[in-house]
Protein backbone atom coordinates (compact mmCIF):
# COMPACT_ATOMS: atom_id res chain seq x y z
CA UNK A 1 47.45 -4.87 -1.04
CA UNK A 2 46.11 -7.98 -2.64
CA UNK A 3 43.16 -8.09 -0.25
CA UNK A 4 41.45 -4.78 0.79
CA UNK A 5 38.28 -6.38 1.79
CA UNK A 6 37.01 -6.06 -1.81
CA UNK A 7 34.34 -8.66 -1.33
CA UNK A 8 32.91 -7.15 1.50
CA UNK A 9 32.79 -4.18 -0.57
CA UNK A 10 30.70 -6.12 -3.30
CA UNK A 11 29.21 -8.35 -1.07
CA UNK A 12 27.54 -4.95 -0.24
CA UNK A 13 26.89 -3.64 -3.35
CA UNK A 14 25.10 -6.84 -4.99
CA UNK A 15 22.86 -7.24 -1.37
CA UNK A 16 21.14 -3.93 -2.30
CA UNK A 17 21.07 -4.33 -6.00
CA UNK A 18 19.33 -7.63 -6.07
CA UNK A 19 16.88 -6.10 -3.66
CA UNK A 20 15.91 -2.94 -5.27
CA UNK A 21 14.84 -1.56 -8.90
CA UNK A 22 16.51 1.48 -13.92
CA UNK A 23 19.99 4.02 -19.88
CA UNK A 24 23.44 2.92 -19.17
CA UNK A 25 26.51 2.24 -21.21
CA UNK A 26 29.91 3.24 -19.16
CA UNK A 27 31.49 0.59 -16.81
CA UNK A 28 32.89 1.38 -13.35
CA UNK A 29 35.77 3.65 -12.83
CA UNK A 30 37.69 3.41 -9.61
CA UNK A 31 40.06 6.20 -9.17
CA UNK A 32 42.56 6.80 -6.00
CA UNK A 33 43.68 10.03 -5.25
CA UNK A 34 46.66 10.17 -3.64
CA UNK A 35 47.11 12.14 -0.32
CA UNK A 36 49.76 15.31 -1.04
CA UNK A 37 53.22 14.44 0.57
CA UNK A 38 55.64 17.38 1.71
CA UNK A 39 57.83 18.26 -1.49
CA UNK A 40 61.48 16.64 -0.44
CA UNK A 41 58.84 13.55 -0.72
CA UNK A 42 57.12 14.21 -3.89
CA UNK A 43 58.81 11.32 -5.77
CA UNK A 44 57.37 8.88 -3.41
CA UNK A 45 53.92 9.62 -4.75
CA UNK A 46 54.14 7.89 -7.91
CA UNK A 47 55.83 4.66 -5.76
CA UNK A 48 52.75 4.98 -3.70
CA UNK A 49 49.92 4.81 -6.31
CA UNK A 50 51.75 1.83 -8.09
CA UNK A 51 51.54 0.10 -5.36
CA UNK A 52 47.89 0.62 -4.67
CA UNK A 53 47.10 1.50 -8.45
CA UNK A 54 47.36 -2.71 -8.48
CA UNK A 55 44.66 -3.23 -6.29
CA UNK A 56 42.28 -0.82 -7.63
CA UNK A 57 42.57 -2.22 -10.56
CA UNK A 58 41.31 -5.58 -9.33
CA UNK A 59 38.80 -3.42 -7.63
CA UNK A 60 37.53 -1.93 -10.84
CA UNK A 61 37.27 -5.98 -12.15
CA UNK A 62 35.46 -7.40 -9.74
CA UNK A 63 33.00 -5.04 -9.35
CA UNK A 64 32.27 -5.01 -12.94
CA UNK A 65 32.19 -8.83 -13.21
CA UNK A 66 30.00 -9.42 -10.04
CA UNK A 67 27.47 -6.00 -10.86
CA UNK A 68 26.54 -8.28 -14.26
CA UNK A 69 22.62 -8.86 -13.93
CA UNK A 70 21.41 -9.85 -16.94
CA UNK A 71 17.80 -11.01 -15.73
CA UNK A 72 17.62 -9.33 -12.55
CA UNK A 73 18.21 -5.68 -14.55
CA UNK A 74 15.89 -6.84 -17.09
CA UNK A 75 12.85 -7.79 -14.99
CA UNK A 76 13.03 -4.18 -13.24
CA UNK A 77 13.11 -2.79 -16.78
CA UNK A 78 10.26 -5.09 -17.48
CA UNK A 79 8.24 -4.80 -14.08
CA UNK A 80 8.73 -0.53 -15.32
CA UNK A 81 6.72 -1.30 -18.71
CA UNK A 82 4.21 -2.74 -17.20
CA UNK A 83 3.47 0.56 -14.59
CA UNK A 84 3.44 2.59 -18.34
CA UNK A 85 0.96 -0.09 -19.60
CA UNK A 86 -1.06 0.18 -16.68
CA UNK A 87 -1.23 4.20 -17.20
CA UNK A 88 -2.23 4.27 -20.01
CA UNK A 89 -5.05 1.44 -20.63
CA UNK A 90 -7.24 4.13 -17.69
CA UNK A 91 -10.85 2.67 -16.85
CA UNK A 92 -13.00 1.62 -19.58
CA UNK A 93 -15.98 3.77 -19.25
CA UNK A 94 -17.34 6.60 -21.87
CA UNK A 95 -17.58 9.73 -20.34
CA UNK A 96 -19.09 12.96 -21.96
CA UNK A 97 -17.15 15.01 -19.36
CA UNK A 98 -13.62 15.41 -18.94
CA UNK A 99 -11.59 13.44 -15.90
CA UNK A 100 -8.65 14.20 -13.87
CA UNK A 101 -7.16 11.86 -11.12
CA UNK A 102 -4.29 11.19 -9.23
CA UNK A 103 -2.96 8.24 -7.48
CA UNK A 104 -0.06 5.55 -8.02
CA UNK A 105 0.76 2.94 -10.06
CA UNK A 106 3.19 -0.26 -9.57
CA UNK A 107 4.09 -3.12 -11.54
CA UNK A 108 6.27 -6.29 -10.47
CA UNK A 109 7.98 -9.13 -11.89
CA UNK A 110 8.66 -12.72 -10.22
CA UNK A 111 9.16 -16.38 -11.52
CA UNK A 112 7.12 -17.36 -8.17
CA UNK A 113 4.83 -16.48 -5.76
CA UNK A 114 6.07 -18.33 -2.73
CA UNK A 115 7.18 -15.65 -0.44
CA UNK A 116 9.27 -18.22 1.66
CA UNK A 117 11.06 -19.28 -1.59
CA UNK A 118 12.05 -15.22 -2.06
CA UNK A 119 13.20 -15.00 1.24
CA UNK A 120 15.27 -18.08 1.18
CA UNK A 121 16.95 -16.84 -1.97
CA UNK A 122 17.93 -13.63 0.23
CA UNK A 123 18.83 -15.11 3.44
CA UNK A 124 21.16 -17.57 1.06
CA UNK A 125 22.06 -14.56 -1.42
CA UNK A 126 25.67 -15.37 -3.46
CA UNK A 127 27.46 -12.47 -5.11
CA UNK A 128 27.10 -14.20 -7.95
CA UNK A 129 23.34 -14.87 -8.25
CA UNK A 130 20.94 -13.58 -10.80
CA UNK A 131 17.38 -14.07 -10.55
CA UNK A 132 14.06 -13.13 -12.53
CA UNK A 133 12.77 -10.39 -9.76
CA UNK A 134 12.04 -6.63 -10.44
CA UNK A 135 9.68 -3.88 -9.24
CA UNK A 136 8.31 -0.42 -10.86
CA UNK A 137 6.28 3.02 -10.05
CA UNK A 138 4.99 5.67 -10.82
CA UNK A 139 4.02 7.61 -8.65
CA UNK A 140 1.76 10.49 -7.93
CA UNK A 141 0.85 9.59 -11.51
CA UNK A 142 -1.59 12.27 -12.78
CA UNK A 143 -4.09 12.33 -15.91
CA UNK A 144 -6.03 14.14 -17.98
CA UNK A 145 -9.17 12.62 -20.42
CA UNK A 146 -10.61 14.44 -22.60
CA UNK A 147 -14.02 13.41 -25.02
CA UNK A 148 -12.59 13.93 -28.58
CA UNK A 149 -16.46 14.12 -30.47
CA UNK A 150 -15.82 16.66 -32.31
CA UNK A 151 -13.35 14.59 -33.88
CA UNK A 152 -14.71 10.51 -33.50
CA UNK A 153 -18.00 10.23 -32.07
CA UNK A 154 -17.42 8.23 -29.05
CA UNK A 155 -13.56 8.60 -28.63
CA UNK A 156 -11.56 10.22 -25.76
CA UNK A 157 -7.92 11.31 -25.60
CA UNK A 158 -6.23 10.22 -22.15
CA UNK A 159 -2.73 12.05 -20.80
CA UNK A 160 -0.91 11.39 -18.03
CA UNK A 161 2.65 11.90 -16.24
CA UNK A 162 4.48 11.17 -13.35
CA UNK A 163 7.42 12.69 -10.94
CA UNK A 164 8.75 10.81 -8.13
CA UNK A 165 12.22 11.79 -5.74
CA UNK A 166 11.39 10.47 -2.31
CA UNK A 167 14.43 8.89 0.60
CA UNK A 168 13.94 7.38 3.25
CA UNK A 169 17.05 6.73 5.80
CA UNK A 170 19.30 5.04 3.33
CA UNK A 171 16.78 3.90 0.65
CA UNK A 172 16.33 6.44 -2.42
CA UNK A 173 13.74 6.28 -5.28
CA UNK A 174 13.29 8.24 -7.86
CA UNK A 175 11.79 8.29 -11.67
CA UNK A 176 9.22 9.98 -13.87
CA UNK A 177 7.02 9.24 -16.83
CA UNK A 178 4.88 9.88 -19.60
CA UNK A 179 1.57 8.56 -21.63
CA UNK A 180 -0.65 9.07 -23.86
CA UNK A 181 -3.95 7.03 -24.71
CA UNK A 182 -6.55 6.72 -27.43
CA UNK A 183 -9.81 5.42 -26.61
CA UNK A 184 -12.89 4.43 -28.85
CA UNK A 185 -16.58 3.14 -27.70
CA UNK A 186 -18.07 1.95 -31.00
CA UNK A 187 -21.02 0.38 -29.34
CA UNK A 188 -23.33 2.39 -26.81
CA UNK A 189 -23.69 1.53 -23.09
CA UNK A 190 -27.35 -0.99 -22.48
CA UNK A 191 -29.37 1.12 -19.91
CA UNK A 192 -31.97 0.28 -17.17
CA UNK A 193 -32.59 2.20 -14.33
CA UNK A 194 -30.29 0.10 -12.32
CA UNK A 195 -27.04 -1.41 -14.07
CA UNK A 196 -25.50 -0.08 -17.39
CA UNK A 197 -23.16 -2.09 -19.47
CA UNK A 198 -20.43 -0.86 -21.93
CA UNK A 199 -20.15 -4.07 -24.49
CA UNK A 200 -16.79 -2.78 -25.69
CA UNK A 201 -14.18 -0.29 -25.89
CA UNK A 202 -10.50 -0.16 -27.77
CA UNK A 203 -7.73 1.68 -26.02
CA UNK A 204 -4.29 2.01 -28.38
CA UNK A 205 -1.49 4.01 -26.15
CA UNK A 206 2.31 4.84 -25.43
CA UNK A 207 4.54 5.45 -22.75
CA UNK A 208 7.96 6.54 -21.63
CA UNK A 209 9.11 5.09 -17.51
CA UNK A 210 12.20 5.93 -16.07
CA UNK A 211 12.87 4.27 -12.56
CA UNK A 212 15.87 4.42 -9.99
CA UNK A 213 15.65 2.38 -7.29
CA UNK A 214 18.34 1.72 -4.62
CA UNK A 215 20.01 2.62 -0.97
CA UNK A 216 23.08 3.89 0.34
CA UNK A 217 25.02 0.97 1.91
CA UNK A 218 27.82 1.38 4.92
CA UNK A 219 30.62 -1.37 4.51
CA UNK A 220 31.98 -0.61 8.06
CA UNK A 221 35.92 0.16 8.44
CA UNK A 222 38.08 -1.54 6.49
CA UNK A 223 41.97 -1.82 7.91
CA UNK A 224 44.72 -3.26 5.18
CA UNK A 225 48.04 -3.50 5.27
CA UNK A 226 50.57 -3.65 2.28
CA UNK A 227 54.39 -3.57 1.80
CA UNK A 228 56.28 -0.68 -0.04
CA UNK A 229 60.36 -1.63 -1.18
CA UNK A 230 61.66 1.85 -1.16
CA UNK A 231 64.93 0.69 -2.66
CA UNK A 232 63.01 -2.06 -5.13
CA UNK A 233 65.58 -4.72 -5.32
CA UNK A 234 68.22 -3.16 -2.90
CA UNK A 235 69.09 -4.28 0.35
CA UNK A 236 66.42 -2.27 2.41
CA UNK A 237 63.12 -4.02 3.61
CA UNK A 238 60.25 -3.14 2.47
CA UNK A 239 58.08 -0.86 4.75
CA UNK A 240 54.52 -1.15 6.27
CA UNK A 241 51.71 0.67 5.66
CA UNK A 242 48.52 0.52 6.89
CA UNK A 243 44.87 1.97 5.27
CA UNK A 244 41.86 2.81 6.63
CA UNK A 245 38.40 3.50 4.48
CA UNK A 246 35.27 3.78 5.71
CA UNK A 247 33.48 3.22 2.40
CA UNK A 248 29.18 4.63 1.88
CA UNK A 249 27.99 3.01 -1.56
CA UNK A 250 25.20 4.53 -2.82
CA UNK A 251 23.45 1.85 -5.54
CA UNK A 252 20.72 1.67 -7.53
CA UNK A 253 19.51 -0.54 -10.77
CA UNK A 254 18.22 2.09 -13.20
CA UNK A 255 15.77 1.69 -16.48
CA UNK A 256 14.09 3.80 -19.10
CA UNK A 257 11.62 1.74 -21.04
CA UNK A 258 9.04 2.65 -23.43
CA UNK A 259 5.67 0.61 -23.91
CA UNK A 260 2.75 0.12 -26.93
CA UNK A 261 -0.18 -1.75 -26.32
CA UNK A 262 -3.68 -2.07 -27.60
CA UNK A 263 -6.66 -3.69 -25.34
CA UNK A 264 -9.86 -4.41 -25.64
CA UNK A 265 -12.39 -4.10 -22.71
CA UNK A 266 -16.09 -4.13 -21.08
CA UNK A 267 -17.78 -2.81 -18.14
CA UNK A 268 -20.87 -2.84 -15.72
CA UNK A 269 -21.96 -0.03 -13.55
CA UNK A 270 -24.07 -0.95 -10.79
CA UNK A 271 -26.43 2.04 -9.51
CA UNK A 272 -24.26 5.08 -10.93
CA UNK A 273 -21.89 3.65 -7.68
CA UNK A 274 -19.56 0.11 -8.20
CA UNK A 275 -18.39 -0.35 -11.60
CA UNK A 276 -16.50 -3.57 -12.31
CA UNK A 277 -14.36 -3.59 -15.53
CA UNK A 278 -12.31 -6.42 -17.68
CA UNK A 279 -10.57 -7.19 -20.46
CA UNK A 280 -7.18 -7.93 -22.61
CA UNK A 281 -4.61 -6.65 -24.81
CA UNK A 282 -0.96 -7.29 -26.24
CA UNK A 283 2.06 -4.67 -25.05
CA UNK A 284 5.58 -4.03 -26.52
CA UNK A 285 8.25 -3.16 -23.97
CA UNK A 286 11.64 -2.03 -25.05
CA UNK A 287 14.56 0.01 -23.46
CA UNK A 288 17.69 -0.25 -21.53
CA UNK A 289 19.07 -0.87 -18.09
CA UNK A 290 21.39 -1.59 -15.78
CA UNK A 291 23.65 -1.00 -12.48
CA UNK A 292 24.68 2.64 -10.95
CA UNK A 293 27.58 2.83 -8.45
CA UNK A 294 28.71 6.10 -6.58
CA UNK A 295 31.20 6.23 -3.71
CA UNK A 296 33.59 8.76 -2.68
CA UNK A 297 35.19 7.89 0.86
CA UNK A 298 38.00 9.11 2.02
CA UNK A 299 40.67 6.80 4.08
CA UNK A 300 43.71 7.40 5.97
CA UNK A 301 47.24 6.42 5.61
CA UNK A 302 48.58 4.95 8.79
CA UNK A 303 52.60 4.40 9.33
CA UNK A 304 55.45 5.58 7.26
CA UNK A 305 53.75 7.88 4.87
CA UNK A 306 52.10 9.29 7.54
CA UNK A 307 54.70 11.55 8.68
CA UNK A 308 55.63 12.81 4.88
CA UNK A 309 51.91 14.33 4.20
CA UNK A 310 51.49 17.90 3.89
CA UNK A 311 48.73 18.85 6.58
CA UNK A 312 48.70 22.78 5.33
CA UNK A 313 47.88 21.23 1.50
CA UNK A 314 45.61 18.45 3.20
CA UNK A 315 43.71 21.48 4.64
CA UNK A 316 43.68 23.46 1.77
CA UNK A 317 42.06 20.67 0.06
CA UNK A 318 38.95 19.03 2.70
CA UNK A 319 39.12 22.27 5.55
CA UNK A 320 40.53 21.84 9.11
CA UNK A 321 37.80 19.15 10.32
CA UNK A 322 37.58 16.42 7.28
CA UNK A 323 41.41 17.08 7.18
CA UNK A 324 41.35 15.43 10.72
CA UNK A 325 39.48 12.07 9.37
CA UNK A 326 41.25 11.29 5.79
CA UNK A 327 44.48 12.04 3.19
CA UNK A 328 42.74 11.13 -0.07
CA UNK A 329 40.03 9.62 -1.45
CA UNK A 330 38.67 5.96 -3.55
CA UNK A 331 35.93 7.16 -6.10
CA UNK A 332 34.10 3.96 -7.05
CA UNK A 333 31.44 5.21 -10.32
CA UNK A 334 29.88 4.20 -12.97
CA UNK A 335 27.70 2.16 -14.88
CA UNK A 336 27.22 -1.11 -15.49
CA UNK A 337 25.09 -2.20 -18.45
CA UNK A 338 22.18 -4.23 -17.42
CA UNK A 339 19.83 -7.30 -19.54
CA UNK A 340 17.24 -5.89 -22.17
CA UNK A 341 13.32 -5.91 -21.43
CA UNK A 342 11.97 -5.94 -24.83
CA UNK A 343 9.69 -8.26 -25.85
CA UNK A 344 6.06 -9.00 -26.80
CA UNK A 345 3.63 -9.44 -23.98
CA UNK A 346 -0.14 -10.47 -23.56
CA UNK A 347 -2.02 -9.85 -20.71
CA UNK A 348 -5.66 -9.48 -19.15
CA UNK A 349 -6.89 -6.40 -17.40
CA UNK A 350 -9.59 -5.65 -14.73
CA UNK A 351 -10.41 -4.04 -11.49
CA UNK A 352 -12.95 -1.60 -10.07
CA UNK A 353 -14.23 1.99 -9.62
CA UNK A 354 -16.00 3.75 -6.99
CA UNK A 355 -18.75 6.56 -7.63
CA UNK A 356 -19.44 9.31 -5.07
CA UNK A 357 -21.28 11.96 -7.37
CA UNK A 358 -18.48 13.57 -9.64
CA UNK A 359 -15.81 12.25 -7.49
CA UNK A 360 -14.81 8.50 -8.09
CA UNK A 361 -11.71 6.17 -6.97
CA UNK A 362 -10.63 3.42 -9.47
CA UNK A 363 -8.30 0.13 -8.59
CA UNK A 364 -7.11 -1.37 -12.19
CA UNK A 365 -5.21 -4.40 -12.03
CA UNK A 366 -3.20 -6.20 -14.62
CA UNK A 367 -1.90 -9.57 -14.92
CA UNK A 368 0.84 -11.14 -17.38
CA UNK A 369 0.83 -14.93 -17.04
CA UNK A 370 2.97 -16.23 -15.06
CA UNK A 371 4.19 -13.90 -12.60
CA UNK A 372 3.55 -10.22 -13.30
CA UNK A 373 1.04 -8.39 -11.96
CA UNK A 374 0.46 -4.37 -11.78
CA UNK A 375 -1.63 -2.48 -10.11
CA UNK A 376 -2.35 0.71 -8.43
CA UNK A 377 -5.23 3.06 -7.02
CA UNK A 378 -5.90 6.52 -8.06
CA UNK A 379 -8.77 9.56 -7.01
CA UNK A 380 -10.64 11.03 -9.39
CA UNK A 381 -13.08 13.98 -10.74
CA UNK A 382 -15.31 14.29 -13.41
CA UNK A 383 -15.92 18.25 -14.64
């Protein structure tokens, strides 16, 4: 069995890796469990995972080799950090009233902005390719700010989290996360009965992101046939047999980062309505990420063993129906450590807010030269 369409199989599972975002240590495990044979054929079942054990092996090697993605892990983990940064830099505007909003957040990663060029790279994807490219969210992303006078005239204490489990058909996301802001206006907003202006405010904060990202991939059946010598070097030829698998791969690149930053930042406020906001600021990503693989299908054995499995023991073990459809099962799991996003970052901030009487919406936006960029929209209330 020196060919049981294993790169299909990884074809498969580096298509949906590279195009999705994700702390991981362990590498793959692939594990076959034999089907149970009648017991005047017990002994064959150590002949028949020898045989087999050989090509899971190269199974379990491949996959490991070919799920390395050094920068592609490392710009979801990065692309991550930057949807905590977003969260917790919040819109730069004193408020003697406490504020809670909801909405979403998203950060991504690129080394270009020619959408042509990204599609290329997929239509010509390689197993072996590894490219900067990486996405992160947070959604339904909810905060809390609170004025913190009686502590720091002028300062405000910002909190917010996120949870996230959504599927769609194949495609899964999940992830959750965590902030926590300071904020400080040490010089008072310039007044006229139009515009307002906030010369400055400082904004130190933390976060914690976890993303998983990925899709449940069908390789279609896959039919291989190997040779088993019963009698090893005796005079006997060696007999057919034939496997079928139907494999479902769920993957997904994982990451937990956490992120510092500091900014600094100014606003106008045009008729208590349009408020338009910029500024700048230095972050700290660090964490980990990397690869997740999970797939359990079962196959059938098709020729000589065929007629030596146990069907009452086969039923014991999957019930009457699956019993019908497969005599073991290939368990393909683990995970496979992924590139580092720490690093020092700069990066200018801005975007805008919409005033409706204590209701507002605000669209930050934030902007890491070259080519990362987060943003996100959230609904707000002041008490």
């Amino acid at each position: 069995m020196d060919n049981i369409k294993k790169s299909r199989i990884i074809t498969y599972i580096i298509l949906i890796s590279a195009c999705f975002p994700a702390v991981v240590s362990a590498q793959l495990q692939v594990e076959f469990k034999t089907p149970p044979l009648l017991p005047e054929m017990s002994g064959l079942e150590g002949l028949l995972k020898a045989n087999i054990g050989f090509a899971v092996d190269e199974i379990q090697v491949m996959a490991g080799e070919l799920l390395q993605k050094p920068e592609l892990t490392s710009s979801c983990g990065r692309a991550a950090g930057v949807s905590g940064t977003l969260s917790t830099l919040g819109t730069p505007w004193s408020s003697e009233a406490p504020i809670i909003k909801t909405g979403m957040i998203a950060g991504a990663i690129t080394d270009t902005f020619d959408l042509d060029e990204i599609a290329e790279r997929f239509d010509n994807l390689q197993p072996e390719d590894d490219f900067t490219l990486g996405a992160g969210a947070a959604a339904v992303d909810c905060s809390l700010k609170l004025p913190l006078d009686f502590l720091v005239p002028d300062s405000t204490l910002s909190i917010s989290g996120s949870y996230m489990d959504l599927a769609a058909d194949e495609y899964f996301i999940n992830g959750n996360s965590g902030s926590a802001a300071l904020g400080w206006t040490p010089l008072q907003p310039l007044k006229t009965s139009f515009i307002s202006w906030l010369p400055l405010q400082i904004t130190a904060g933390a976060g914690w992101t976890a993303n998983k990202i990925g899709s449940s991939i069908a390789a279609g059946m896959i039919t291989e046939s190997f040779e088993i010598d019963l009698d090893g070097s005796g005079p006997f030829p060696g007999t057919a047999i034939e496997v079928q698998v139907d494999p479902v791969i769920d993957v997904a690149i994982s990451s937990q980062t956490w992120n510092f930053s500091g900014s600094l930042s100014s606003g106008i406020r045009l008729a208590d309505f349009f408020s338009f906001f910029i500024g700048g600021g230095v972050s700290y990503i660090m964490g980990a990420t990397g690869i997740t693989v999970d797939s359990a299908p079962g196959y059938l054995i098709i020729g000589f063993f065929e007629q030596y499995i146990d069907v009452d023991e086969l039923i014991q073990m999957y019930g009457e129906d699956k019993a019908q459809t497969q005599h073991g099962e290939i368990t393909i799991s683990g995970e496979v450590v992924g590139g580092k996003p720490d690093g020092f970052t700069g990066f200018f901030y801005g975007g805008f807010r919409f005033d409706l009487g204590p209701l507002f919406m605000d669209i930050p936006i934030l902007y890491t030269p070259p080519y990362t960029l987060g943003t996100g929209i959230s609904l707000g209330v002041e008490l």
